[in-house]
Structures are given as structure tokens and as C-alpha cells.
Protein backbone atom coordinates (compact mmCIF):
# COMPACT_ATOMS: atom_id res chain seq x y z
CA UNK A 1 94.77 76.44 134.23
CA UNK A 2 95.62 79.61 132.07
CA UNK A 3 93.78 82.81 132.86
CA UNK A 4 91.50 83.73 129.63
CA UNK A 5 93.01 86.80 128.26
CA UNK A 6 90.64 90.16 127.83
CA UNK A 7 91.82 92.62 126.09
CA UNK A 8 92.01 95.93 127.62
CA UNK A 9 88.18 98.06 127.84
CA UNK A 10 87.90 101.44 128.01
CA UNK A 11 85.10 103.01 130.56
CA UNK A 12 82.59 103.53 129.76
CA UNK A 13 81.79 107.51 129.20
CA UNK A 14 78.94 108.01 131.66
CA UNK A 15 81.42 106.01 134.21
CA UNK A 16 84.43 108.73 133.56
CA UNK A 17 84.99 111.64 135.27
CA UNK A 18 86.77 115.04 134.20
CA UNK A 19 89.71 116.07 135.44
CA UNK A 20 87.93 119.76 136.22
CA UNK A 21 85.08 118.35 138.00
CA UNK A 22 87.63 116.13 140.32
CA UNK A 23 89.15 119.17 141.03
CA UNK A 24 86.13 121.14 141.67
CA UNK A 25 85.32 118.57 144.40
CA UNK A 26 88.66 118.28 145.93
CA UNK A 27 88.80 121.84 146.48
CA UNK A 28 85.39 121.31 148.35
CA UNK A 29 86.26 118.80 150.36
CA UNK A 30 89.06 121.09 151.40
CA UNK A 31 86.95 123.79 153.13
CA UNK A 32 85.37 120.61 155.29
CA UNK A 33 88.73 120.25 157.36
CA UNK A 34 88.35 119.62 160.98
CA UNK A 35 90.76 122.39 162.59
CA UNK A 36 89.79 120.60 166.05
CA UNK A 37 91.37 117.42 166.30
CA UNK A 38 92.13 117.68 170.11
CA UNK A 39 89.37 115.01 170.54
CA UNK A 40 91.47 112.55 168.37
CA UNK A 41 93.31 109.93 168.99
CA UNK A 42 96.78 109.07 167.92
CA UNK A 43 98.10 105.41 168.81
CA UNK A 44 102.15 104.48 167.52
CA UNK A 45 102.92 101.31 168.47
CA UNK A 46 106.89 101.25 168.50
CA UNK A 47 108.92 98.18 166.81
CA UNK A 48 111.78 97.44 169.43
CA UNK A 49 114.68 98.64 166.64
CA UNK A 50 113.27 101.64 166.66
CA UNK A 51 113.33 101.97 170.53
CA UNK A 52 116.70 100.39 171.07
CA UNK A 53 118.05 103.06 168.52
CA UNK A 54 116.67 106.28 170.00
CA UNK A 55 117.27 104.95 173.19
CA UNK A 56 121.24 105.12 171.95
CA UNK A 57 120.79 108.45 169.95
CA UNK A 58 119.44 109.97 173.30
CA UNK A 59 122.15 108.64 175.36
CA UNK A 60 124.91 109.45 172.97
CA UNK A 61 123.64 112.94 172.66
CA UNK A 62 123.02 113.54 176.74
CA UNK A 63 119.55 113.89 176.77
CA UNK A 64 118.75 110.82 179.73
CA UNK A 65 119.72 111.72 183.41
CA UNK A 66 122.14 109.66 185.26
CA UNK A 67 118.68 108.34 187.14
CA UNK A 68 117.52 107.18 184.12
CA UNK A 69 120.82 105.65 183.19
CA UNK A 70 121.45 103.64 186.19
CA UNK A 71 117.49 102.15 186.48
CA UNK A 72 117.73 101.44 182.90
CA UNK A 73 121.59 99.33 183.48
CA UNK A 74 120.21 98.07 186.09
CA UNK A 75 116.50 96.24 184.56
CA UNK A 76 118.64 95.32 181.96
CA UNK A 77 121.34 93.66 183.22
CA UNK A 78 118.91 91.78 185.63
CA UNK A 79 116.76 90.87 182.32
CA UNK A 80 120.20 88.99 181.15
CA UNK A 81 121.34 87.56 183.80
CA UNK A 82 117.70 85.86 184.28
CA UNK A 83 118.06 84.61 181.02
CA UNK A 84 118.29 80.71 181.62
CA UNK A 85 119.98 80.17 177.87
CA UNK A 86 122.78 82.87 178.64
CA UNK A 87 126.05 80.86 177.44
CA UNK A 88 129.02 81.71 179.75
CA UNK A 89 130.96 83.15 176.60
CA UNK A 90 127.96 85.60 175.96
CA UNK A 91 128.47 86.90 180.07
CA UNK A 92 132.07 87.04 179.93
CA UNK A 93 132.28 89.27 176.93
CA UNK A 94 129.81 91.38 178.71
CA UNK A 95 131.62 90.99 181.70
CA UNK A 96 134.98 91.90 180.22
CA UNK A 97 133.29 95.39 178.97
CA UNK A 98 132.02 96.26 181.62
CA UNK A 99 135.06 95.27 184.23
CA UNK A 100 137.16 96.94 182.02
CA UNK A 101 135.46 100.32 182.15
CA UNK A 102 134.23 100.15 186.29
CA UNK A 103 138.06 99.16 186.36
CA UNK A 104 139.65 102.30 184.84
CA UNK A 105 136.86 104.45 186.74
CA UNK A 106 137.92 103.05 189.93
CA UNK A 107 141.37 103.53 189.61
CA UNK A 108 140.96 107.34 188.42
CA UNK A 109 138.89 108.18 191.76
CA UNK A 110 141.61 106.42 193.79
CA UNK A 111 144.04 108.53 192.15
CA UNK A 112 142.34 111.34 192.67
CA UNK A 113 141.55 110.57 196.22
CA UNK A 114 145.88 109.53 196.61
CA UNK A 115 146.14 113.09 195.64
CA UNK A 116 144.09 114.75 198.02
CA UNK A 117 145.23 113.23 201.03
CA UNK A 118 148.85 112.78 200.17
């Protein structure tokens, strides 16, 4: 089935509307402006890209507390490791990272510590 073509119509002139008189109107809808809006509500429903990256941003720039931090670590790691389709490459690559890092931490502080008492 084709669509029947029209050709184009103009409006008709009692339907148009000059440019002056939409502009007239505009400018009183204007004055009409609710200055109060504390009575409004304003709802944001975040996508989880969007949280995961200003999550990083603020932990990159030092704006969550060690508190934070360390709740955060710890929900998620618990989130993964309930995961019942978690592949053992998947946890030893996250593994590795992370024994890797508490690793070179630990020995630091025992260095430190060798130094004090020694």
C-alpha cells in the first residue's frame, strides 16, 4: 500500500499567527513565573553508569572518607563473591589486584615498624 501523496497546504489565514502577537504573549507569560518553587518536587532517577562514574570521579579526587571507602569495599566485594556465576578466572584477577596492593602495603608498615624497633 502506497501513501496517497498531498501536496503541501498552506494555513489557513485566520489559523496563523504573527510573529508580534507571539511575542506579545510570551512576554506575558513571563511576568506569571512562580519565584516559589520550594513546594516542588524534583525526582532524578540515576542510570547505574552514571553512579559508577561519579562514584570514581569522587574517589579519585578525595572527596569520600576512608569510612565510606571501606563500607563501600566491603558491600561490594560481598555482592561478588555471592555471585553464584563468578568464574574462578574472574576472582583470581580480582584477587591478584587486590593481593598485590594489601601485599606491598603490608610490607611498607613492616618496614616501617623494623625501623622503629631496630
Amino acid at each position: 500500500m502506497e501513501k496517497e501523496y498531498k501536496p503541501f497546504q498552506h494555513k489557513p489565514k485566520h489559523l496563523k499567527a504573527d510573529f508580534v502577537k507571539r511575542k506579545e504573549r510570551w512576554e506575558e507569560g513571563l511576568g506569571d513565573v512562580d519565584t516559589d518553587i520550594s513546594h516542588r518536587r524534583f525526582n532524578c532517577t540515576l542510570q547505574t553508569p552514571q553512579v559508577v562514574n561519579a562514584f570514581k570521579k569522587c574517589v579519585h579526587k578525595n572527596e569520600v572518607d576512608r569510612k565510606n571507602l571501606i563500607t563501600c569495599y566491603r558491600v561490594v566485594l560481598q555482592k561478588i563473591l555471592q555471585d553464584p556465576d563468578l568464574t574462578d578466572e574472574e576472582f583470581m584477577s580480582m584477587y591478584g589486584q587486590i593481593q598485590a596492593r594489601a601485599n606491598e602495603v603490608y610490607e611498607r608498615r613492616s618496614r616501617n615498624l623494623r625501623k622503629i624497633r631496630g
